[in-house]
C-alpha atoms as a PDB file:
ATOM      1  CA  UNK A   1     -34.459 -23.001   1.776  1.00  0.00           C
ATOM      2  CA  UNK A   2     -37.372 -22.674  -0.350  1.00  0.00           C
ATOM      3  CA  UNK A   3     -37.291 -23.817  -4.368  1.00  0.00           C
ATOM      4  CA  UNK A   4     -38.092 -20.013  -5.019  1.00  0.00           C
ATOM      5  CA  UNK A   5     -35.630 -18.178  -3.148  1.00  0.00           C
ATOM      6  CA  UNK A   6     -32.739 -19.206  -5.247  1.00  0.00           C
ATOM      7  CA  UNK A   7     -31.887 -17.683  -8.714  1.00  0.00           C
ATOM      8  CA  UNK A   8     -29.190 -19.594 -10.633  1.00  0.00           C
ATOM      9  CA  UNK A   9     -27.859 -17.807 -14.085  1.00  0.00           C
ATOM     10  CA  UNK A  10     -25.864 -20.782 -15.591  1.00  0.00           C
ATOM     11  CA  UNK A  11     -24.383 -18.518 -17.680  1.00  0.00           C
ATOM     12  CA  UNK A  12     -22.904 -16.373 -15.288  1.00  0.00           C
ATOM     13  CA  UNK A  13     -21.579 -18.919 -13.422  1.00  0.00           C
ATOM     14  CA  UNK A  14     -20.177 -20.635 -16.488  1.00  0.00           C
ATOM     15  CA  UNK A  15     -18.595 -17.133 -17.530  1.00  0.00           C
ATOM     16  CA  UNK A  16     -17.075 -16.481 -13.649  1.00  0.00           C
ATOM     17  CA  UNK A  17     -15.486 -20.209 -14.060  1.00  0.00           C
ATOM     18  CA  UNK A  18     -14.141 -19.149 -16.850  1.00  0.00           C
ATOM     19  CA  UNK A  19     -12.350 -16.360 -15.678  1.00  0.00           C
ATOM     20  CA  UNK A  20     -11.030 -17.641 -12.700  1.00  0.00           C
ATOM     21  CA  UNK A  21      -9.494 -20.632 -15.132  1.00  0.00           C
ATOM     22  CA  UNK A  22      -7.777 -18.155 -16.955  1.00  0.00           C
ATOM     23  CA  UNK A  23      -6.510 -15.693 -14.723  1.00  0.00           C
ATOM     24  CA  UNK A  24      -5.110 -19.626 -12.873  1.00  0.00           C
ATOM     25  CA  UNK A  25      -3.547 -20.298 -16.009  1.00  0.00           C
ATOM     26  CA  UNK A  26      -2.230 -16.902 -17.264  1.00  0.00           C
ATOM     27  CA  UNK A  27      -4.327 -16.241 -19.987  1.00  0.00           C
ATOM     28  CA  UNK A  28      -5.771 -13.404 -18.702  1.00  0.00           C
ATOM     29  CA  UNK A  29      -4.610 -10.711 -16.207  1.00  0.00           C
ATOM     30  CA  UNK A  30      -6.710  -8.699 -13.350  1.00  0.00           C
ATOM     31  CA  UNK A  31      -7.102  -5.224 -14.526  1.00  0.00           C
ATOM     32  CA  UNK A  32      -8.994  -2.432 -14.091  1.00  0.00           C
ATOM     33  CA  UNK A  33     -11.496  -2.907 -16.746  1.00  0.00           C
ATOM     34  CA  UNK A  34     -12.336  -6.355 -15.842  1.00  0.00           C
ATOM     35  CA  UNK A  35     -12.546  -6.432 -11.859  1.00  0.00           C
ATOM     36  CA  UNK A  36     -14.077  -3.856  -9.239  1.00  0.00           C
ATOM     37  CA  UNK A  37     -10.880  -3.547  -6.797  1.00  0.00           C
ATOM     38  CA  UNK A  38     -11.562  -1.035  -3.810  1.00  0.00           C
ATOM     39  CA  UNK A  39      -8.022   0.841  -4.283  1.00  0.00           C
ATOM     40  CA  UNK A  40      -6.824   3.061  -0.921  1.00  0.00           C
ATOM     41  CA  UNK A  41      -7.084   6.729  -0.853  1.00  0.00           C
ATOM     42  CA  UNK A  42      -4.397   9.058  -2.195  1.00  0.00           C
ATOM     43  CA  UNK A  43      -2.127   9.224   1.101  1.00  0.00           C
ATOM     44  CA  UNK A  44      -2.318  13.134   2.203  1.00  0.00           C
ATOM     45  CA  UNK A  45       0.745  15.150   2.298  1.00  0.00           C
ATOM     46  CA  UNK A  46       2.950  15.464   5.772  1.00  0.00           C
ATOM     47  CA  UNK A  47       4.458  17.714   7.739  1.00  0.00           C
ATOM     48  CA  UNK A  48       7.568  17.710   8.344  1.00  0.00           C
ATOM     49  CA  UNK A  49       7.106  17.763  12.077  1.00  0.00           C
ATOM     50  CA  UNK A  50       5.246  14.662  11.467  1.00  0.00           C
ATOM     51  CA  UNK A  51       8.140  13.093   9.982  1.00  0.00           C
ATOM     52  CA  UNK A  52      10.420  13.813  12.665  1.00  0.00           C
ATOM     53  CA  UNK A  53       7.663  13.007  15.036  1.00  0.00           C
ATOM     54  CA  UNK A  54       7.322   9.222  12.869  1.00  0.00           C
ATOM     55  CA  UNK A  55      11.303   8.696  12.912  1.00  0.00           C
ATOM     56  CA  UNK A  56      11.601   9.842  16.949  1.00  0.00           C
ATOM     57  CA  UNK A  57       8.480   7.394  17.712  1.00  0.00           C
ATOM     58  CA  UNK A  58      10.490   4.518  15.868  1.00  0.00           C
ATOM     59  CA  UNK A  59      13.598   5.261  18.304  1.00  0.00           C
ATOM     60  CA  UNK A  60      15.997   5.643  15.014  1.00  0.00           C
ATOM     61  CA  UNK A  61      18.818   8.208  13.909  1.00  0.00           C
ATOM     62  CA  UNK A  62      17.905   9.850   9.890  1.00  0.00           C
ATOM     63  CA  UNK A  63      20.235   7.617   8.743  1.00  0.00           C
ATOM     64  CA  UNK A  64      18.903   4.703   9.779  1.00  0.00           C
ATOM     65  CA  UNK A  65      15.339   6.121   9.156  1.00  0.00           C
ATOM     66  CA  UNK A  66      16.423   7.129   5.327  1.00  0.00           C
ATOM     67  CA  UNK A  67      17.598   3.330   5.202  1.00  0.00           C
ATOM     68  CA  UNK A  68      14.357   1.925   6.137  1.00  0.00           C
ATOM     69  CA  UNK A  69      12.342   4.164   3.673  1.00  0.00           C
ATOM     70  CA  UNK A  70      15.043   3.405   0.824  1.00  0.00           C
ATOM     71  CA  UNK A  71      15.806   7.014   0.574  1.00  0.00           C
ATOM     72  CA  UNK A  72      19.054   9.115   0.504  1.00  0.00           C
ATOM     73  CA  UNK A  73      19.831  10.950   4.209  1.00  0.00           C
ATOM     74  CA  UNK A  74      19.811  13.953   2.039  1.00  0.00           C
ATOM     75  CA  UNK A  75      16.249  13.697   1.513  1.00  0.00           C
ATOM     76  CA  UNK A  76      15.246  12.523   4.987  1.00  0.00           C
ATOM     77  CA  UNK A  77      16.272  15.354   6.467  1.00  0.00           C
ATOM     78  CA  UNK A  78      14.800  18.091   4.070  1.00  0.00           C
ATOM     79  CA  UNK A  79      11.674  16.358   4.889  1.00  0.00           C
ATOM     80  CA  UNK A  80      12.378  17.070   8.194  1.00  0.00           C
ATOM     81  CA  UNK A  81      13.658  20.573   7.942  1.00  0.00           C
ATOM     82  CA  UNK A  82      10.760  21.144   5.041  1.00  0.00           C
ATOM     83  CA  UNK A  83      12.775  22.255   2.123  1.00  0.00           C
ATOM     84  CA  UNK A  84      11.430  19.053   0.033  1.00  0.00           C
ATOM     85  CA  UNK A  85       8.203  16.492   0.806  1.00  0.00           C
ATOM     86  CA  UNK A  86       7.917  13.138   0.346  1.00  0.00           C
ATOM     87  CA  UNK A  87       5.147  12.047  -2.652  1.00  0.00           C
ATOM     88  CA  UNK A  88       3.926   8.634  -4.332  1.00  0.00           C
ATOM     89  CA  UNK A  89       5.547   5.796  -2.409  1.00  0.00           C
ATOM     90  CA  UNK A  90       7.045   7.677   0.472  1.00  0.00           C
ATOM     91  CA  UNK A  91       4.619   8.765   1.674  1.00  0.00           C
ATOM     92  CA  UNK A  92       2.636   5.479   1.438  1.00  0.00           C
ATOM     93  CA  UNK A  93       5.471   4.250   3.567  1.00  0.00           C
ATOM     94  CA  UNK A  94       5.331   7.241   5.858  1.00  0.00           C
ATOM     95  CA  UNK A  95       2.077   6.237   6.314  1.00  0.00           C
ATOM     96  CA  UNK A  96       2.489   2.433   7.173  1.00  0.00           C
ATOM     97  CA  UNK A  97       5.717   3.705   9.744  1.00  0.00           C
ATOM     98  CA  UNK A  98       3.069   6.548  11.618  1.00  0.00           C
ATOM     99  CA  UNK A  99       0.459   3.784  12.151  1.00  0.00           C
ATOM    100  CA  UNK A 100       2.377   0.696  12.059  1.00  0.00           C
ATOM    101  CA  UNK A 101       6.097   1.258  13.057  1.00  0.00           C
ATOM    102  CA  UNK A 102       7.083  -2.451  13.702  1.00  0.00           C
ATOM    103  CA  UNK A 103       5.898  -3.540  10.142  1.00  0.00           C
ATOM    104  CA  UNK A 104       8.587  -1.078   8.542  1.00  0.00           C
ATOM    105  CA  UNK A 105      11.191  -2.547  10.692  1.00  0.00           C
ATOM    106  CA  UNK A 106      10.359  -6.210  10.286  1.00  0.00           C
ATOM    107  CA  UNK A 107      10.361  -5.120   6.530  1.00  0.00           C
ATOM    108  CA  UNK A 108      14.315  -4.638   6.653  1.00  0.00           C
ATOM    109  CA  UNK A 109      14.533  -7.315   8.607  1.00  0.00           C
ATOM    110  CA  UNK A 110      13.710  -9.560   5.508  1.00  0.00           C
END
């Protein structure tokens, strides 16, 4: 490598020590404001078909299926019927049992 090719801002490099020392140490947290974090799209509402489609793919009764999700039978099955749809977490979870099934039931498992 060439003398000229490299750029070093002592400063910067100081100042990124810094942070990492006190995000170690507690004295500062990762937020928003202070770090670029790619965050995953809003999950896209489901059919119900495609929960009964999820829960039939993962070989398990509602019951069971509620259990895994952490959700009442109740609720399970007016997904399924459509009278109610899942939002915020469950259907992050939904979403994680339609493309990873195993990983919801190694989950419980724990």
């Amino acid at each position: 490598m060439k003398t000229g090719d490299f750029n070093l801002d002592a400063d910067e490099l100081i100042q990124a020590l810094t942070d990492v020392r006190d995000h170690v140490t507690g004295r500062r947290k990762i937020t928003m404001r202070t770090t670029k974090v790619a965050l995953p799209a809003r999950v896209e509402s489901i059919l119900p078909q495609e929960v009964r489609s999820i829960r039939r793919k993962m070989k398990v009764s509602q019951a069971v299926f509620a259990r895994l999700l952490n959700v009442p039978v109740v609720t399970e099955a007016s997904w399924e019927i459509g009278r109610r749809n899942p939002s915020g977490a469950a259907l992050r979870l939904l979403q994680i049992a339609k493309k990873e099934p195993q990983v919801l039931l190694e989950a419980a498992e724990a």
